[in-house]
Protein backbone atom coordinates (compact mmCIF):
# COMPACT_ATOMS: atom_id res chain seq x y z
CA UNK A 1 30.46 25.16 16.81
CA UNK A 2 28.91 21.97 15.63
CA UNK A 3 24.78 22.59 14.61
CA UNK A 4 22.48 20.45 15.58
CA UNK A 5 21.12 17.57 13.77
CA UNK A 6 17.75 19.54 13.14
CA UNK A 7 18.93 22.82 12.20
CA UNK A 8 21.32 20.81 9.15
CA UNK A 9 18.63 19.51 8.24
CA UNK A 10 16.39 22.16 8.12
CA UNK A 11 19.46 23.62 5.49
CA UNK A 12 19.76 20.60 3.50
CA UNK A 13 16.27 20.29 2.48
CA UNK A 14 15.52 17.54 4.78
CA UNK A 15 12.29 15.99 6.60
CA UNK A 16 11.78 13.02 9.45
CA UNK A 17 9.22 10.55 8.86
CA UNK A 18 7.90 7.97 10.56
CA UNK A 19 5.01 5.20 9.38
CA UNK A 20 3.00 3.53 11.10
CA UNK A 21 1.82 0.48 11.80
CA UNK A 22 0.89 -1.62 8.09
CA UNK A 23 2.61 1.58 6.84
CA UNK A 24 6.47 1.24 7.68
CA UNK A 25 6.16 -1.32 4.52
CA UNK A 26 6.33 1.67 2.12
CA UNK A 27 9.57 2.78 4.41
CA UNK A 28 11.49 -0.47 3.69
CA UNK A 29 10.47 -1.39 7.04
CA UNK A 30 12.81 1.37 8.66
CA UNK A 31 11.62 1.79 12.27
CA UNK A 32 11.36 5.41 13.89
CA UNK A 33 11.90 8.42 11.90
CA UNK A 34 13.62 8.60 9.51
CA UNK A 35 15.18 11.15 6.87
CA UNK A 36 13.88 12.31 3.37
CA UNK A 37 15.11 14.76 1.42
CA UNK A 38 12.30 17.27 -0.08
CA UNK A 39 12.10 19.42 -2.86
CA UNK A 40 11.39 23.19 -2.81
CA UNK A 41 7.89 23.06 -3.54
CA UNK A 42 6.65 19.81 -1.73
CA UNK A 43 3.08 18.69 -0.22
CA UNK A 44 2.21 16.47 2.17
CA UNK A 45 0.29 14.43 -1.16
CA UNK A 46 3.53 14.97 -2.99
CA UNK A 47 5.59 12.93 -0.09
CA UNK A 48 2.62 9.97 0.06
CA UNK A 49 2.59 9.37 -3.49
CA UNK A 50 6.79 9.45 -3.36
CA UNK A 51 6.57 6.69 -1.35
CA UNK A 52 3.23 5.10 -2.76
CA UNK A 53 0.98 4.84 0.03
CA UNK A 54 -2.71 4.85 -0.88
CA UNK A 55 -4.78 7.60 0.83
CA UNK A 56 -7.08 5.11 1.28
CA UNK A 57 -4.67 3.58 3.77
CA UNK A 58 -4.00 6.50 5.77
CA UNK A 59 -6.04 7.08 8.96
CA UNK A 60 -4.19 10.33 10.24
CA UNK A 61 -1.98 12.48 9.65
CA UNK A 62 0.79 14.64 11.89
CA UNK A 63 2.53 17.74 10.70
CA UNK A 64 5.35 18.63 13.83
CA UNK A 65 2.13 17.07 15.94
CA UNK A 66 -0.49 18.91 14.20
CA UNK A 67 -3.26 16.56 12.58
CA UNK A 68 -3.43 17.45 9.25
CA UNK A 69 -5.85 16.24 6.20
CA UNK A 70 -4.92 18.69 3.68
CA UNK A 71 -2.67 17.15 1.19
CA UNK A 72 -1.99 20.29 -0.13
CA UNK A 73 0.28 21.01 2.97
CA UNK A 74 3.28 22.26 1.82
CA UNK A 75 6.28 21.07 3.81
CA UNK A 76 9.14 22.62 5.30
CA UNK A 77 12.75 21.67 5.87
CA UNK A 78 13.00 20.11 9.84
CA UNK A 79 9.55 19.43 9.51
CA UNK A 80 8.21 15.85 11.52
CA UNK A 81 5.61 13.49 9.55
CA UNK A 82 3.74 10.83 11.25
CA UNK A 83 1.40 8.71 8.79
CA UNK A 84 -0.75 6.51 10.38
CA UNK A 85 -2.12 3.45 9.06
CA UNK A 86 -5.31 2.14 9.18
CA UNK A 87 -5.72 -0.68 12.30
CA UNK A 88 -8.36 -3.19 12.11
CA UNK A 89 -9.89 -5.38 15.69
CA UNK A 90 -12.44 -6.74 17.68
């Protein structure tokens, strides 16, 4: 029997996230989720500053669509991030 995509990941040590809007540019542009592979012991701050986003950028904040502001967040294999940017109008 062939696992699902979620449950290998969940084994391999593996996230999906997804940036939004002025975000996706610290994705390489990549458009829904995508994969990253975590270590052991990682936070939510841990993952931003992987991928260089500065807080001060971030509006909100999704953990498996729970908002979240607690960087300290440690993450879990099969987990779903969703980092909003900040959006500007008028």
């Amino acid at each position: 029997m062939v696992a699902a995509r979620g449950e290998a990941d969940k084994r391999r040590g593996v996230i999906e996230l997804r940036l939004y809007t002025n975000l996706a540019r610290y994705g390489g542009e990549k458009t829904g989720f995508f994969p990253v592979t975590i270590s052991p012991s990682e936070t939510l701050g841990s993952l931003i500053r992987k991928f260089g986003i500065p807080r001060g950028e971030i509006s909100m904040i999704l953990v498996n669509d729970r908002l979240t502001g607690d960087f300290e967040t440690e993450l879990q294999p099969g987990d779903q991030v969703k980092i909003f940017g900040l959006v500007g109008g008028g």
